[in-house]
PDB file of N, CA and C in Angstrom:
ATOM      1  N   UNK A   1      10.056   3.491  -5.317  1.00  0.00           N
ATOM      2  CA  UNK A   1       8.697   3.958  -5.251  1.00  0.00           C
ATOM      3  C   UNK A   1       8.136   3.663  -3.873  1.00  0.00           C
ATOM      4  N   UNK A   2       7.524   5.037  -3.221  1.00  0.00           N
ATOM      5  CA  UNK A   2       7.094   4.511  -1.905  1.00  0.00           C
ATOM      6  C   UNK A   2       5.320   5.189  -2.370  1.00  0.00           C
ATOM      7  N   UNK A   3       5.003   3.963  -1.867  1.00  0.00           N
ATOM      8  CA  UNK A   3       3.146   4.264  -1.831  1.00  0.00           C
ATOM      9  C   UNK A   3       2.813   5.119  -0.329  1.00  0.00           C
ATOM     10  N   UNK A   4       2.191   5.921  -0.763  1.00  0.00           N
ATOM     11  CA  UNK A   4       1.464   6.736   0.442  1.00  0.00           C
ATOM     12  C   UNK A   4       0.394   5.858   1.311  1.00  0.00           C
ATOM     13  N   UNK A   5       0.227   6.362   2.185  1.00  0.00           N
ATOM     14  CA  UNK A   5      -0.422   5.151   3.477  1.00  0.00           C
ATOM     15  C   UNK A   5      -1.788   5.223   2.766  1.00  0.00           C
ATOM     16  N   UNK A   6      -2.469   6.640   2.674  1.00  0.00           N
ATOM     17  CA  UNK A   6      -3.899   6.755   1.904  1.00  0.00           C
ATOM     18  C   UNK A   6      -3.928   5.739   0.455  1.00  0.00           C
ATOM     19  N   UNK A   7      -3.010   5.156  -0.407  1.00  0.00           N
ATOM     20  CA  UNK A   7      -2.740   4.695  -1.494  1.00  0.00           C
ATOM     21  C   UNK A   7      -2.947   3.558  -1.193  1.00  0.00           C
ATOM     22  N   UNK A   8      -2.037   2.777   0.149  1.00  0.00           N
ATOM     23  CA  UNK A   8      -2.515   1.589   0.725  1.00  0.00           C
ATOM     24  C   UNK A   8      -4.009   1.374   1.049  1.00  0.00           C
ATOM     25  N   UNK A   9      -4.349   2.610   1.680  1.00  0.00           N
ATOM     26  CA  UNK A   9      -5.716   2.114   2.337  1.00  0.00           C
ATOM     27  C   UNK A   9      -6.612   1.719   1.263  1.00  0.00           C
ATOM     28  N   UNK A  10      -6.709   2.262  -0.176  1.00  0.00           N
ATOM     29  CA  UNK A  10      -7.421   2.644  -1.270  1.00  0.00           C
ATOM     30  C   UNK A  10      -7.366   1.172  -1.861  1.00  0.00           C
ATOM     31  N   UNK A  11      -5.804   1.008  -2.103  1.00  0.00           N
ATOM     32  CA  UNK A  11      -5.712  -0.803  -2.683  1.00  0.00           C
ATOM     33  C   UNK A  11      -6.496  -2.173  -1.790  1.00  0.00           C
ATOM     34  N   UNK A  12      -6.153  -1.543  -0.639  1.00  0.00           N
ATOM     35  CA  UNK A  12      -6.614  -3.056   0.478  1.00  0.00           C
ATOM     36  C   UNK A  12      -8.649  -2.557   0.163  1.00  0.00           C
ATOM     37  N   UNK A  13      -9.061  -1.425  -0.122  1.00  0.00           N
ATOM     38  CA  UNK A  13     -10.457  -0.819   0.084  1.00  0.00           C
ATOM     39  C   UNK A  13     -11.033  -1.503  -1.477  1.00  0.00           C
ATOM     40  N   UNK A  14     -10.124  -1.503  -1.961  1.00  0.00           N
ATOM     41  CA  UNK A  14     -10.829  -1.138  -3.941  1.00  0.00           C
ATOM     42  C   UNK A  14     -10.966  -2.620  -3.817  1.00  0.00           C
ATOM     43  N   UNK A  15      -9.732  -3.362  -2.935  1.00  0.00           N
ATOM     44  CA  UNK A  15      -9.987  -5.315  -3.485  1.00  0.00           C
ATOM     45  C   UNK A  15     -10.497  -5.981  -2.690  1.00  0.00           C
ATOM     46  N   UNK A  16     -11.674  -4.835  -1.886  1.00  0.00           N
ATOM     47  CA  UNK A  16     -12.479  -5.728  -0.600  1.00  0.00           C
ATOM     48  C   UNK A  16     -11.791  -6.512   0.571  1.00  0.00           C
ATOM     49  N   UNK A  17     -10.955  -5.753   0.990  1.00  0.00           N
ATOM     50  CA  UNK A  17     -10.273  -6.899   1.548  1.00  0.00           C
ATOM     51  C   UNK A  17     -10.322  -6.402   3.246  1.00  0.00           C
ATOM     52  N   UNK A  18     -10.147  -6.660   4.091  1.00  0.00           N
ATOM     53  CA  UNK A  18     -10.009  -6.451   5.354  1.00  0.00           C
ATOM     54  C   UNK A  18      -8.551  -6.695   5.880  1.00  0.00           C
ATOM     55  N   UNK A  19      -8.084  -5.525   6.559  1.00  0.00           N
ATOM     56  CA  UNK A  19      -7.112  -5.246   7.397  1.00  0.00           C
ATOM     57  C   UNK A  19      -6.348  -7.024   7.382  1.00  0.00           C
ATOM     58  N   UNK A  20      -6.847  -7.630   7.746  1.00  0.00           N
ATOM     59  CA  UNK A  20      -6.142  -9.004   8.006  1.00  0.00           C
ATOM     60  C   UNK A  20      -6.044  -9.830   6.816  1.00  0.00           C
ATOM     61  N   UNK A  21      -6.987  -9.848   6.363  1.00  0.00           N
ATOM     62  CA  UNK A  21      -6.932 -10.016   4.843  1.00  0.00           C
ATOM     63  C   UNK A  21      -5.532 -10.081   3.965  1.00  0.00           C
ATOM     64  N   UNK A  22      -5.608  -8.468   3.478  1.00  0.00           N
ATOM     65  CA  UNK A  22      -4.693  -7.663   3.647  1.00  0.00           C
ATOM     66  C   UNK A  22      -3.178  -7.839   3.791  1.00  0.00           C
ATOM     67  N   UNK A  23      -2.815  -8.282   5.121  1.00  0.00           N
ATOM     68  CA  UNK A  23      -1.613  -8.408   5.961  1.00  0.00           C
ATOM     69  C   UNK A  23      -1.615  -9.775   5.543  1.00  0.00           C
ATOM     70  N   UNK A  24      -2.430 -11.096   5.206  1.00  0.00           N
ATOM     71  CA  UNK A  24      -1.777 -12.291   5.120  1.00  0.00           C
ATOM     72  C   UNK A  24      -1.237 -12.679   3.536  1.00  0.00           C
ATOM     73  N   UNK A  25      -1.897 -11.421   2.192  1.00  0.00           N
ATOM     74  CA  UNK A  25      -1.648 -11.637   1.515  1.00  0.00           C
ATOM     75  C   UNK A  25      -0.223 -11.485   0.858  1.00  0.00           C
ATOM     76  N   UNK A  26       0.081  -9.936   2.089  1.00  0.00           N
ATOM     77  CA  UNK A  26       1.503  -9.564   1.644  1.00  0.00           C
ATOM     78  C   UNK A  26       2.379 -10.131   2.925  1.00  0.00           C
ATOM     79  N   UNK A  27       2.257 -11.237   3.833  1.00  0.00           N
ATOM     80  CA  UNK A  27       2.974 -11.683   4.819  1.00  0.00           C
ATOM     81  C   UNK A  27       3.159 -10.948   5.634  1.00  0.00           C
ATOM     82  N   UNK A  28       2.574 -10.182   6.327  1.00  0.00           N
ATOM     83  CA  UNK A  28       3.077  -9.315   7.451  1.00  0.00           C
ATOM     84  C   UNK A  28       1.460  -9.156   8.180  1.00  0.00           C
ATOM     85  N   UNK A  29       1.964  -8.648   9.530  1.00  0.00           N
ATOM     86  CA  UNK A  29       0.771  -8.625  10.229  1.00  0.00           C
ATOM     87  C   UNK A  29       0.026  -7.710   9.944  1.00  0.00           C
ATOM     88  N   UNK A  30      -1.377  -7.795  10.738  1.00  0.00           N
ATOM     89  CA  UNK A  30      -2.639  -7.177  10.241  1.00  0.00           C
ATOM     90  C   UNK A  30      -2.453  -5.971  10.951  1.00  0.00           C
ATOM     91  N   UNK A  31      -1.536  -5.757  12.038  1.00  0.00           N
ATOM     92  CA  UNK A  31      -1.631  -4.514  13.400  1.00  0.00           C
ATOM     93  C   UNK A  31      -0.512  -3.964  12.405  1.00  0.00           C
ATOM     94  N   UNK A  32       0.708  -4.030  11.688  1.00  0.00           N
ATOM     95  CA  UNK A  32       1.537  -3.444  11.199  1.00  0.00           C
ATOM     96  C   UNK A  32       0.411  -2.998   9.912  1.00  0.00           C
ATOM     97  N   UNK A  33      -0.597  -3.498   9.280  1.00  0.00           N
ATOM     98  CA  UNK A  33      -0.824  -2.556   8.302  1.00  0.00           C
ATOM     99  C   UNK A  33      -2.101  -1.561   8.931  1.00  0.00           C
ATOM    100  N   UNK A  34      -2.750  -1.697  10.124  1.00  0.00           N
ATOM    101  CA  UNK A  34      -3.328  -0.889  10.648  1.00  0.00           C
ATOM    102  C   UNK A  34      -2.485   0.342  11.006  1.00  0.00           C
ATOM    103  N   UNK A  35      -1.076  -0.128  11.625  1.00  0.00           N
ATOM    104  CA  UNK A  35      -0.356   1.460  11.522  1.00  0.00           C
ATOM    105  C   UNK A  35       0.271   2.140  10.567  1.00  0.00           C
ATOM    106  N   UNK A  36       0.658   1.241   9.740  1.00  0.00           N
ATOM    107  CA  UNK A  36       0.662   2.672   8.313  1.00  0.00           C
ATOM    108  C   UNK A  36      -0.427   3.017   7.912  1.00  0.00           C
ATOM    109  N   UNK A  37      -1.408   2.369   7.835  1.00  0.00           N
ATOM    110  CA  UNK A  37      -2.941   2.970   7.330  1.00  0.00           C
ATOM    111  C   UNK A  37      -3.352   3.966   8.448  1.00  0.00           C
ATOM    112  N   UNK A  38      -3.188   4.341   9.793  1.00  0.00           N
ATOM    113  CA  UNK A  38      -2.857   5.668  10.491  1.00  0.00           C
ATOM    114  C   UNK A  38      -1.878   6.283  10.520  1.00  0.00           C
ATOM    115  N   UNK A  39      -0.687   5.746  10.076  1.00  0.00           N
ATOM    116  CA  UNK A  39       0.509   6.532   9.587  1.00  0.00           C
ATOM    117  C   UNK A  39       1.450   6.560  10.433  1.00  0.00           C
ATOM    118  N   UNK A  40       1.148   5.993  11.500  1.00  0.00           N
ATOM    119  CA  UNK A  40       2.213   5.732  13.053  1.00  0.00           C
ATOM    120  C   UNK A  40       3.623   4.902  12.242  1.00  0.00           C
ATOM    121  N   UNK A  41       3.329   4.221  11.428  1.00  0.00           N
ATOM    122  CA  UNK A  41       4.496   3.403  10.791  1.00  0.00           C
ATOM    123  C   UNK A  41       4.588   3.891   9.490  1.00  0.00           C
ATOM    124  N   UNK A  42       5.868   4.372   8.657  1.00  0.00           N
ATOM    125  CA  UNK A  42       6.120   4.692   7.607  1.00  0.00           C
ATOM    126  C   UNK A  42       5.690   3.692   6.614  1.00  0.00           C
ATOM    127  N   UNK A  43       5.573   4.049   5.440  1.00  0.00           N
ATOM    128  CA  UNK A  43       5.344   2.720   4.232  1.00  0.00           C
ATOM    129  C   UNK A  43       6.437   2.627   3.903  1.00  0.00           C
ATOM    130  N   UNK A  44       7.161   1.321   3.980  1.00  0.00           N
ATOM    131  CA  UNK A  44       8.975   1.217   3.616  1.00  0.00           C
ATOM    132  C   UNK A  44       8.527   0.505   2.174  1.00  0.00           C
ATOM    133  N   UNK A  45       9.645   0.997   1.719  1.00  0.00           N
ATOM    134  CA  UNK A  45      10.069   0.891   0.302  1.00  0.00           C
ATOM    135  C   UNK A  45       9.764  -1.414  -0.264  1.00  0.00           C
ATOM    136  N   UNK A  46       9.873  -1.932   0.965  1.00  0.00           N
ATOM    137  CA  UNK A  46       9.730  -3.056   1.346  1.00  0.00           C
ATOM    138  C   UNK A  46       8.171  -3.556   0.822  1.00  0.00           C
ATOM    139  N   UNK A  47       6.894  -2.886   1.604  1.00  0.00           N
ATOM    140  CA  UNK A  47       5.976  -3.274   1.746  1.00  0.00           C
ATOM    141  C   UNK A  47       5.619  -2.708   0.518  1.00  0.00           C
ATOM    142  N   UNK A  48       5.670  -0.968   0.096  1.00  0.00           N
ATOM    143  CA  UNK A  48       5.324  -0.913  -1.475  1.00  0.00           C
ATOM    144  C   UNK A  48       5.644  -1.855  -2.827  1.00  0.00           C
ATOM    145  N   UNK A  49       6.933  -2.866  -2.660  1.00  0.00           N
ATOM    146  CA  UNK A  49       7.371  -3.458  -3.698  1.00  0.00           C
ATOM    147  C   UNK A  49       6.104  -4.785  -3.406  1.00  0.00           C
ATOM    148  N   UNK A  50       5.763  -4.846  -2.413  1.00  0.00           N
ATOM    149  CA  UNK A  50       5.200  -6.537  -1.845  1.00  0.00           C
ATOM    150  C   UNK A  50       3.603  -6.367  -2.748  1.00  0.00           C
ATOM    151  N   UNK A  51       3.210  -5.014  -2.421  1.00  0.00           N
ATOM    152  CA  UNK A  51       1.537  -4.114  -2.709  1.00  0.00           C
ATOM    153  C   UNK A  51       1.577  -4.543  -4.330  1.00  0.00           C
ATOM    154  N   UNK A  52       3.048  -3.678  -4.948  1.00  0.00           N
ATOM    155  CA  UNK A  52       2.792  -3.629  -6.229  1.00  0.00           C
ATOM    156  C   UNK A  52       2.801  -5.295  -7.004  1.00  0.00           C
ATOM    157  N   UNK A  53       3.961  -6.105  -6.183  1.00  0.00           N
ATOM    158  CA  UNK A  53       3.701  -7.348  -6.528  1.00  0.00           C
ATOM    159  C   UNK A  53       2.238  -7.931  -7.074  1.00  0.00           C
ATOM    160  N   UNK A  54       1.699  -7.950  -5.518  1.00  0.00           N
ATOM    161  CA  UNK A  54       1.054  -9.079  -5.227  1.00  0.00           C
ATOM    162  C   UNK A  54      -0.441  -8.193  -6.146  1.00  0.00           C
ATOM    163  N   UNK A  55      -0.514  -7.041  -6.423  1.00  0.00           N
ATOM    164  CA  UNK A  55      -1.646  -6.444  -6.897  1.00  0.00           C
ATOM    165  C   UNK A  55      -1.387  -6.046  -8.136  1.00  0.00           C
ATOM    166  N   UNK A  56      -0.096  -6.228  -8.820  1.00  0.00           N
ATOM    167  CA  UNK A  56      -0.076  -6.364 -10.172  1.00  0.00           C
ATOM    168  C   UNK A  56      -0.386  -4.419 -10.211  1.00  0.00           C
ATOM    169  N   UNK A  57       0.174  -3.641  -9.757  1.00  0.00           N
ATOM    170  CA  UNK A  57       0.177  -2.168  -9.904  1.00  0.00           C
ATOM    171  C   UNK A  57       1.595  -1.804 -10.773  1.00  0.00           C
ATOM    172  N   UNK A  58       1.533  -0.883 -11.712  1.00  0.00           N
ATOM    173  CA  UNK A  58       2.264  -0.287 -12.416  1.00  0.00           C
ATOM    174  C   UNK A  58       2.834   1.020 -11.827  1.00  0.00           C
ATOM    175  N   UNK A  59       3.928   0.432 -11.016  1.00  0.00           N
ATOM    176  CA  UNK A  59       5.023   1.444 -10.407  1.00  0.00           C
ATOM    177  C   UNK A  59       5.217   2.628 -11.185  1.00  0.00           C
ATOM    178  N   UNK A  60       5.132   2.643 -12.243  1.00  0.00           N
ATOM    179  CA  UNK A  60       5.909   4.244 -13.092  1.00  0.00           C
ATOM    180  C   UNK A  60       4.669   4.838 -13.316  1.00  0.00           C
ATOM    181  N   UNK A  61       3.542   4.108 -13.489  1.00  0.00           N
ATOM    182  CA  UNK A  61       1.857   4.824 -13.647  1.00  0.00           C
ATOM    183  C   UNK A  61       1.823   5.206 -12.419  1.00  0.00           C
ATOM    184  N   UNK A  62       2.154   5.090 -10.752  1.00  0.00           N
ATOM    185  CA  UNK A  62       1.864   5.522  -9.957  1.00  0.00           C
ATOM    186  C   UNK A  62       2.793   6.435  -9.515  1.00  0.00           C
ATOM    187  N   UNK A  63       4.050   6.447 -10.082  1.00  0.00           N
ATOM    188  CA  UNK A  63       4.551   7.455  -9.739  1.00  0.00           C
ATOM    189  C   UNK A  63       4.910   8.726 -10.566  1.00  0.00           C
ATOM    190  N   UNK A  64       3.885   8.473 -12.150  1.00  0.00           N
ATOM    191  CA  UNK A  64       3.367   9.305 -13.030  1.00  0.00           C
ATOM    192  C   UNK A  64       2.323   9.806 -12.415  1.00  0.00           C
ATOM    193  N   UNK A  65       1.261   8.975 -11.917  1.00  0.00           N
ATOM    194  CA  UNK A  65       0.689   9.889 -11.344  1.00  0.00           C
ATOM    195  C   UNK A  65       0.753  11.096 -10.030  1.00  0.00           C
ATOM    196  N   UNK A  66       1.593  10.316  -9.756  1.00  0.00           N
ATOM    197  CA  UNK A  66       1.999  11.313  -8.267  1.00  0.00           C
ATOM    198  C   UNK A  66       2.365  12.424  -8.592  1.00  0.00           C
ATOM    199  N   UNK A  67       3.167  12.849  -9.653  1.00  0.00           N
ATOM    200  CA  UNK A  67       3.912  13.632 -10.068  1.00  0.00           C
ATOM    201  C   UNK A  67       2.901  15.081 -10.703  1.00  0.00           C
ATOM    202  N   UNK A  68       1.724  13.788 -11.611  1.00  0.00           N
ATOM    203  CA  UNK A  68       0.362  14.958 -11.977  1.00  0.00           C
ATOM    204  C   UNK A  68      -0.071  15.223 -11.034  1.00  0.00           C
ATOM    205  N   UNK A  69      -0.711  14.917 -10.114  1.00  0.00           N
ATOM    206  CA  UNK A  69      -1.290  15.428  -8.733  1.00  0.00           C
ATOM    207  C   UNK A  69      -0.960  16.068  -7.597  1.00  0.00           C
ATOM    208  N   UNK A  70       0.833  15.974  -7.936  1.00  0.00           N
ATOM    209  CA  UNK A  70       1.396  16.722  -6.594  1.00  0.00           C
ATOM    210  C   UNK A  70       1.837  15.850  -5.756  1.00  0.00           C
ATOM    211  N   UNK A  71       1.543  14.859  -5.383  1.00  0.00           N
ATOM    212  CA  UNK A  71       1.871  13.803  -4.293  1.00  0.00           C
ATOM    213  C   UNK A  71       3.182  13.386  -3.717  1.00  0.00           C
TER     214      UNK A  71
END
């Protein structure tokens, strides 16, 4: 399951969190999630497993939904 960069921006947006925030919760820097959130850096399969971890997201609901929406 790879999360779309807009999907990221939405999770780090919905849990109040700021860019740095963000980056210390899933261990990685705050400038690496500023560029997938412009899209200069792909979302690796890596950082989606870390998102769904640490935010308790239901991988098959999101990629049920992707599937209803087109994504």
């Amino acid at each position: 399951m790879l999360l779309s960069r807009q999907l990221v921006r939405f999770i780090r947006q919905n849990n109040r969190l700021s860019q740095r925030e963000f980056a210390n919760r899933l261990g990685v820097s705050n400038s690496y999630i500023a560029l997938v959130e412009t899209g200069i850096k792909p979302v690796t399969a890596n950082l989606s497993k870390k998102i769904a971890k640490e935010f308790d997201i239901d991988v098959e609901y999101v990629e049920a939904a992707k599937r209803f929406i087109g994504g």
